[in-house]
Protein backbone atom coordinates (compact mmCIF):
# COMPACT_ATOMS: atom_id res chain seq x y z
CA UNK A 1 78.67 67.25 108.92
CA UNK A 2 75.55 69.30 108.81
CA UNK A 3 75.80 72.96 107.85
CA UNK A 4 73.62 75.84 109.38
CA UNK A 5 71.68 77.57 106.39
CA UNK A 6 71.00 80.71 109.02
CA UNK A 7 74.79 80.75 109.54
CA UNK A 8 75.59 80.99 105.62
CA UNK A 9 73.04 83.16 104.88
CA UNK A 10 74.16 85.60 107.63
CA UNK A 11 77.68 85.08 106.12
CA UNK A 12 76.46 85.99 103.17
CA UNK A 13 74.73 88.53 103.80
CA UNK A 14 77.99 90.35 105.75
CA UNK A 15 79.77 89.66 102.44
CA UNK A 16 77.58 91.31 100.54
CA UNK A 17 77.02 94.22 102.53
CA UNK A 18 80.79 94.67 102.54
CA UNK A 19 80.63 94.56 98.92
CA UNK A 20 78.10 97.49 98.35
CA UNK A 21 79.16 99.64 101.06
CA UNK A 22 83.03 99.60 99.37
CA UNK A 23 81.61 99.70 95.32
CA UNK A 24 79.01 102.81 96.74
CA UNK A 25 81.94 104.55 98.63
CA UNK A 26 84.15 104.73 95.27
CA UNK A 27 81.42 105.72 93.28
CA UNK A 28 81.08 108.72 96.07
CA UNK A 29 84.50 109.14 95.55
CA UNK A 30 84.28 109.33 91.92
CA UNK A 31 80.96 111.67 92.11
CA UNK A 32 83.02 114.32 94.17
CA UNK A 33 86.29 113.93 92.07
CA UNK A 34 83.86 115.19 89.13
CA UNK A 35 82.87 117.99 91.10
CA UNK A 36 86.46 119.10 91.64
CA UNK A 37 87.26 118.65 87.24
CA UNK A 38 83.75 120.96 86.92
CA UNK A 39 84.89 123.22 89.31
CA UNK A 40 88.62 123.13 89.90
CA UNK A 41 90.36 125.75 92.56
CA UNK A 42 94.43 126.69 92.53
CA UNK A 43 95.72 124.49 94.51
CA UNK A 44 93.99 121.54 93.89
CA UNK A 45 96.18 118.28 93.85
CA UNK A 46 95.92 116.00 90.94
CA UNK A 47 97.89 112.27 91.81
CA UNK A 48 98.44 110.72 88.67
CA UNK A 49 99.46 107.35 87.48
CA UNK A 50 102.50 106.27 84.84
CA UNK A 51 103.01 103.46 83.08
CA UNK A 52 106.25 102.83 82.11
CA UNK A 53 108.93 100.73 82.45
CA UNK A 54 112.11 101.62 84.11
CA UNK A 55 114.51 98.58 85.01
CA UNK A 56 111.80 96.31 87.39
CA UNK A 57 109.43 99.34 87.77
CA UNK A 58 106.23 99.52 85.75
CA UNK A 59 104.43 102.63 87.21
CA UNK A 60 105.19 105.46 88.52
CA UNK A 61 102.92 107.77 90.57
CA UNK A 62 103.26 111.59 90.26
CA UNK A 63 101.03 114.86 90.96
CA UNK A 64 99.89 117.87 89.21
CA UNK A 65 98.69 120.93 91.54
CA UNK A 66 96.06 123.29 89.70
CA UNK A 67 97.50 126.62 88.73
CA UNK A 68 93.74 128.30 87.39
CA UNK A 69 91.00 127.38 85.17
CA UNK A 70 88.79 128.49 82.65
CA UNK A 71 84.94 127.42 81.30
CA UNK A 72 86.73 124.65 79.72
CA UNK A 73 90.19 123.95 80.60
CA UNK A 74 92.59 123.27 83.76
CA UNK A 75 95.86 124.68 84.01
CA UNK A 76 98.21 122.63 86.21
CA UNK A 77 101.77 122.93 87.27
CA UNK A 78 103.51 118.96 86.91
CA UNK A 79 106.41 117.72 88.83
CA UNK A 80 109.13 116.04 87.07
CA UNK A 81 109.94 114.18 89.75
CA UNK A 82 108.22 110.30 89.81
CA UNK A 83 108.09 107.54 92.42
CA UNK A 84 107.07 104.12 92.37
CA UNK A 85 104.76 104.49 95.54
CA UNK A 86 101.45 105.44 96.06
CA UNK A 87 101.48 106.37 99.29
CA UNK A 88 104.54 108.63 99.41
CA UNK A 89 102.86 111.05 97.45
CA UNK A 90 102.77 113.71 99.49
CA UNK A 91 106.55 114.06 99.55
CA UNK A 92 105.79 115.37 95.95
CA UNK A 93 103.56 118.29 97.41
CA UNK A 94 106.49 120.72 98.21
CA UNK A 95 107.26 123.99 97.08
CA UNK A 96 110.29 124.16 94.35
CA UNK A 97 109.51 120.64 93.07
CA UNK A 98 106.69 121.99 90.78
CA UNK A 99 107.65 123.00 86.79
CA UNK A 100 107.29 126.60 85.95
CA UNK A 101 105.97 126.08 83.03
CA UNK A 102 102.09 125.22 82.85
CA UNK A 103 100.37 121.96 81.01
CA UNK A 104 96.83 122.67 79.97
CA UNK A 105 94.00 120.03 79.63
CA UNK A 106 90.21 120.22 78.14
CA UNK A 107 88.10 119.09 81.05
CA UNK A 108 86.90 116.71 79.01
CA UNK A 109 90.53 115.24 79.01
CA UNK A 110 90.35 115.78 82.64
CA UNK A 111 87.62 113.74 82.98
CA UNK A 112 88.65 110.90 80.60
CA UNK A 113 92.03 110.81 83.01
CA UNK A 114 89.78 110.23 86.09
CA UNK A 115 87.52 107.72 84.45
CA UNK A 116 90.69 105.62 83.21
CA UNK A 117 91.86 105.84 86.41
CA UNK A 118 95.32 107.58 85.45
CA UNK A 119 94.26 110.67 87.72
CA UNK A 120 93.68 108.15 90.99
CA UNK A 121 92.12 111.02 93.35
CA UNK A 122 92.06 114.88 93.70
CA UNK A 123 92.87 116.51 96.74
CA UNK A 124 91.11 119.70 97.60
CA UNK A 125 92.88 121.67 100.71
């Protein structure tokens, strides 16, 4: 059996570009999620990982929406309502299932969130 060194090169070469193109479009992502922690706006939708165990569950996914800001610090209302998928998030986003009461974080803790990938994106309407 005689293998074509074009045809694995080319293979590899699609790999590879697949590779970059995904790794540069997180770091994007990342880059822009910065932005948002330097420069956050009410309304601003924070979805945020949990980890901790509840009967088979490990993590939990929840959101905090951005209430106002100041040089330093972000001022978010949380939900105490969890769920144990990522992509029902958005069933979090209603009005009446946010706290009254406010959390603060540094942006510095902010950041440190985002970078160990407990805040998992920001959305920005």
């Amino acid at each position: 059996m005689k293998i074509n060194l074009k045809v694995i090169i080319y293979c590899l070469g699609i790999v590879l570009s697949i590779i970059f193109f995904s790794c540069n479009h997180k770091n994007e992502s990342n880059s822009s999620y910065h932005k948002y922690v330097n420069s956050p706006k009410k309304g601003d939708i924070y979805e945020i990982k949990i980890n901790k165990k509840v009967e088979n569950t490990e993590v939990f996914y929840s959101i905090y929406k951005v209430e106002s800001s100041t040089k330093d610090s972000i001022f978010v209302h949380t939900t105490e309502y969890n769920i144990n998928q990522k992509d029902k998030l958005d069933l979090l986003n209603k009005k009446g299932l946010f706290d009254k009461k406010i959390r603060g974080f540094s942006k510095s803790e902010i950041q440190n969130l985002l970078k160990t990938n407990i805040i998992l994106k920001i959305k920005r309407n």
